[in-house]
Protein backbone atom coordinates (compact mmCIF):
# COMPACT_ATOMS: atom_id res chain seq x y z
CA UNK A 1 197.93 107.42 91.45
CA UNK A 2 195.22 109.59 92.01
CA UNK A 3 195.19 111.94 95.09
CA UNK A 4 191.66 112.11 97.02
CA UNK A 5 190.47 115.60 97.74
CA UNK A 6 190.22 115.95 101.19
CA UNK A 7 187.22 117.79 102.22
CA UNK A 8 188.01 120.81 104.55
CA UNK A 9 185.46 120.40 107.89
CA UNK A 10 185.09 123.35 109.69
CA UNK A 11 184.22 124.01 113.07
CA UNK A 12 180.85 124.99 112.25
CA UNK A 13 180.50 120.96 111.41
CA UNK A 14 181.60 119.97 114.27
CA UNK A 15 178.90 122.00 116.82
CA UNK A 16 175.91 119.79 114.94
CA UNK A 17 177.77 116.30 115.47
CA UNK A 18 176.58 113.92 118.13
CA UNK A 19 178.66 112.06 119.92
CA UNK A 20 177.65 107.84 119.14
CA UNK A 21 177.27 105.93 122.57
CA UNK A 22 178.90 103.03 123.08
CA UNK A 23 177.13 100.05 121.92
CA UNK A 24 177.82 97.36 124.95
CA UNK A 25 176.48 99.94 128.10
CA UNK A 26 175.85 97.72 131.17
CA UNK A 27 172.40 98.23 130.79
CA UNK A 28 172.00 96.62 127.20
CA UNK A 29 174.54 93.68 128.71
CA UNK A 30 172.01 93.10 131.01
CA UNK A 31 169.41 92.87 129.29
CA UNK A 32 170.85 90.96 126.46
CA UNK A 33 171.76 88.56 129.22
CA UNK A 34 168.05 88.44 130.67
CA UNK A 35 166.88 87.54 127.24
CA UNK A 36 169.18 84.58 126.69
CA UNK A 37 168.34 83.17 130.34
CA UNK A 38 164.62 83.37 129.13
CA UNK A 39 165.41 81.82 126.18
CA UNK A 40 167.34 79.07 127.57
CA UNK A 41 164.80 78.58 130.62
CA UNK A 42 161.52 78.25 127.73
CA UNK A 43 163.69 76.14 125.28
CA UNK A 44 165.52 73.60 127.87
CA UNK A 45 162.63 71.48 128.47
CA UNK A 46 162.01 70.73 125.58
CA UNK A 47 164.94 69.83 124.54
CA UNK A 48 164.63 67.51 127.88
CA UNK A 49 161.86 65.92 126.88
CA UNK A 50 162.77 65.43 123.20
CA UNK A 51 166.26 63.58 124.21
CA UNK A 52 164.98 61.40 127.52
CA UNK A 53 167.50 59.03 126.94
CA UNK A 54 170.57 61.60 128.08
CA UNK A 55 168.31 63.37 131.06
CA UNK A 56 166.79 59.89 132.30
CA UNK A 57 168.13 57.69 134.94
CA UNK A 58 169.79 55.21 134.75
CA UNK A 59 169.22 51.50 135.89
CA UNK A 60 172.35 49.48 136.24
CA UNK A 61 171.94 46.32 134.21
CA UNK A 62 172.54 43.48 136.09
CA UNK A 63 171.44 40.28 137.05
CA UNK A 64 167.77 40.70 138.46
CA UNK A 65 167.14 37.19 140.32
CA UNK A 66 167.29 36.53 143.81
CA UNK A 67 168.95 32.99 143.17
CA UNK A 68 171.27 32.37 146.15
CA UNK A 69 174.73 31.62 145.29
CA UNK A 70 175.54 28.07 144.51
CA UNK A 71 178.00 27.03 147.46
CA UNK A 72 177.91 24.23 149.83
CA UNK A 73 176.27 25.43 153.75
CA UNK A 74 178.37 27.66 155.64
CA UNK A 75 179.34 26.19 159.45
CA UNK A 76 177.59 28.28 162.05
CA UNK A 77 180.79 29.98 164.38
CA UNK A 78 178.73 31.25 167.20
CA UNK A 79 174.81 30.33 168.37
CA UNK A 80 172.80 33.06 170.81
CA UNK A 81 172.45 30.79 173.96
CA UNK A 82 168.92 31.94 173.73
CA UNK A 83 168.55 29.39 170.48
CA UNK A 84 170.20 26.48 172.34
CA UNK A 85 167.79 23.90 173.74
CA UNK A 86 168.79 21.65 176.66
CA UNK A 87 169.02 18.26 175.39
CA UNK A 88 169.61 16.77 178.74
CA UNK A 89 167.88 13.91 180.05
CA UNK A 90 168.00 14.54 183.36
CA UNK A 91 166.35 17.99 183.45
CA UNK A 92 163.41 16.42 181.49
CA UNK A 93 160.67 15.58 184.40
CA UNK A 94 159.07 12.27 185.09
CA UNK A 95 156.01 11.23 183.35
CA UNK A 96 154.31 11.66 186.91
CA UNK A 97 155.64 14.77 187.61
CA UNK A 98 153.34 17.13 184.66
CA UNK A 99 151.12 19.01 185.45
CA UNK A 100 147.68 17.75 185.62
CA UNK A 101 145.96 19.51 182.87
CA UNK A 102 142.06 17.95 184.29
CA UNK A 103 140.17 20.74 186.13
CA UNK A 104 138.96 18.79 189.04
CA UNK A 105 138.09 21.71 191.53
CA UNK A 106 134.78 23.21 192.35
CA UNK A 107 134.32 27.04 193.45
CA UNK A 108 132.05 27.74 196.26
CA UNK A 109 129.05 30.10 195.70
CA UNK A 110 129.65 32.19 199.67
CA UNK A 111 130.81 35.70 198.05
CA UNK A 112 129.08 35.54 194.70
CA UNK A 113 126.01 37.44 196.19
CA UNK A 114 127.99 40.00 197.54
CA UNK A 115 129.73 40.98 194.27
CA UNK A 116 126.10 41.11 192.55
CA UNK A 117 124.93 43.23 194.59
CA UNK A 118 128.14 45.42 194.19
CA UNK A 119 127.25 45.27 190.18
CA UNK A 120 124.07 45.87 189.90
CA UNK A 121 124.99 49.04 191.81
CA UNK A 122 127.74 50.02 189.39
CA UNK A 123 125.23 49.47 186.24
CA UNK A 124 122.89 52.19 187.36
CA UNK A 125 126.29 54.46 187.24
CA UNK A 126 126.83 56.34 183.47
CA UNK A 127 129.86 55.64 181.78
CA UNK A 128 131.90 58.37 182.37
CA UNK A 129 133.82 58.04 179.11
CA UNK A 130 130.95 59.11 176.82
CA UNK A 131 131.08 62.03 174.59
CA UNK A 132 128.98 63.24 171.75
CA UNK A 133 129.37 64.44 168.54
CA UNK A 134 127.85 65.91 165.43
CA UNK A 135 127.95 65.12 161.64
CA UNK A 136 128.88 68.33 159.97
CA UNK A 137 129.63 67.01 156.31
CA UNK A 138 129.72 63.88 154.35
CA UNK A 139 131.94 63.51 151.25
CA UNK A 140 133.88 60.97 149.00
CA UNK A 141 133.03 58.46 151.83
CA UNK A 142 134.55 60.45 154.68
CA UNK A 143 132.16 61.83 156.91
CA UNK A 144 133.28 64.90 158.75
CA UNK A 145 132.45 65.43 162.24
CA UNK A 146 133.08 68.23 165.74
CA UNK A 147 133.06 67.85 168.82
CA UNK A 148 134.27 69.40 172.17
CA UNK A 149 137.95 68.81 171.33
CA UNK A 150 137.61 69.53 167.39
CA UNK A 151 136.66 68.44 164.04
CA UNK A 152 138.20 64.65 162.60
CA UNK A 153 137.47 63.51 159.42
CA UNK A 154 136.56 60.00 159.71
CA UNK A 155 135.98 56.74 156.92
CA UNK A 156 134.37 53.43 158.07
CA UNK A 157 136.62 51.47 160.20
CA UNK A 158 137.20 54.73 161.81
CA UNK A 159 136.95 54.64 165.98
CA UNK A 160 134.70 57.57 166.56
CA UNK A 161 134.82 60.21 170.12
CA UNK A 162 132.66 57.90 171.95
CA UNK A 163 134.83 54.82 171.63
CA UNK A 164 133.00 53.53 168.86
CA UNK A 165 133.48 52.09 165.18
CA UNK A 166 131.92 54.29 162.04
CA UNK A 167 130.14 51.12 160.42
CA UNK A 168 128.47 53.09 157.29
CA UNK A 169 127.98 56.25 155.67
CA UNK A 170 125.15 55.89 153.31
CA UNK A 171 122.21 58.38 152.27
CA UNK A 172 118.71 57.93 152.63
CA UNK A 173 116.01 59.46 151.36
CA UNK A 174 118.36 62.23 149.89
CA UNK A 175 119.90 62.95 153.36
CA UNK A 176 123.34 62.01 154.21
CA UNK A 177 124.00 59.74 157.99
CA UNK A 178 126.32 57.44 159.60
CA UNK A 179 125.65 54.93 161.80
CA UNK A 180 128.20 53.33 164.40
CA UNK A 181 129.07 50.07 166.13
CA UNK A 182 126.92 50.88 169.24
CA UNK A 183 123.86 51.48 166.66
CA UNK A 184 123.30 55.06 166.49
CA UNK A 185 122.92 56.96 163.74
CA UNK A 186 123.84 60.55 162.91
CA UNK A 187 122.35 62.82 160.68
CA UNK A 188 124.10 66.32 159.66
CA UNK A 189 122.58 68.95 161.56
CA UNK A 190 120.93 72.15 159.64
C-alpha cells in the first residue's frame, strides 16, 4: 500500500480561508417555506378542478319519491276540541228561529242633509298626507326618485311618497318619465 503525501498547510493558508455558512439559516427556511405555500396555493385548484369527483359533494343516494308508506290509517289518539263539531240535535235551532236574511227596513232621510253639508265642507280641505317628489334618474326599469325624507329607487308596482302606484316608466320623445296611479307624470328635472 501506497502512503499519500500529506500536504503541509501552514498558517499563512489558513488567514485567506473563509469560513462556509451554514446552508439551512432561518432566513433561507423561510423562504424556502414561502415558496412551497405559493406553490401549493397556485397549483391546488387546479388540481381541484381536474379531480371534482373527490372535492364535490356528495348527494346521498336514496329513494327520491314522496310515495307515503303503504300501511293501513293510523287511529287518531287525541282531537283539538277546536276541530270537534257539536252533533247535537238539540242545540240546532228551529226552522223559525234563523235569522231572516230579507232586508225589509227603510232608513229615514232627517240627518242626511246635515252630514252633506259637513262633507262638502271637508272636500274644500287639502289632504294633508300629500307629498311631492322628483324623478332624478331612470334605469333598467327602475326609476330613481328624492324627496324630503330621501332618495328610493322604485319599479312599477312600486307605492310612491304620495300614496300612489308607479304605473309606467317609458320614454318619449327621447326623454325619460313615469306616470302614477293618480295620473301624473314626472319628468327628470335638468
Amino acid at each position: 500500500m501506497k502512503k499519500k503525501q500529506i500536504d503541509k498547510i501552514d498558517d499563512s493558508d489558513l488567514e485567506n480561508v473563509q469560513p462556509q455558512p451554514p446552508f439551512f439559516t432561518p432566513d433561507r427556511i423561510l423562504a424556502w417555506t414561502g415558496i412551497g405555500l405559493a406553490a401549493a396555493a397556485a397549483f391546488f385548484p387546479w388540481y381541484v378542478f381536474f379531480n371534482e369527483d373527490k372535492f364535490g359533494m356528495r348527494v346521498a343516494d336514496g329513494d327520491r319519491t314522496r310515495d307515503l308508506p303503504h300501511t293501513g290509517p293510523r287511529e287518531v289518539f287525541s282531537v283539538s276540541p277546536l276541530a270537534m263539531t257539536n252533533r247535537n240535535k238539540e242545540d240546532a235551532p228551529a226552522p223559525g228561529e234563523l235569522p231572516d236574511m230579507l232586508t225589509t227596513a227603510t232608513v229615514s232621510e232627517k240627518g242626511k242633509e246635515k252630514q252633506n253639508n259637513l262633507a262638502a265642507g271637508l272636500e274644500d280641505q287639502p289632504f294633508p298626507g300629500q307629498t311631492s317628489f322628483r324623478l332624478l334618474h331612470v334605469s333598467n326599469g327602475r326609476a330613481l326618485i328624492e324627496d324630503g325624507s330621501g332618495m328610493y329607487m322604485v319599479r312599477v308596482g312600486s307605492t310612491l311618497p304620495d300614496n300612489a302606484r308607479l304605473t309606467k316608466i317609458e320614454q318619449r320623445d327621447g326623454e325619460w318619465m313615469i306616470e302614477t296611479s293618480s295620473g301624473k307624470t314626472y319628468h327628470p328635472e335638468k
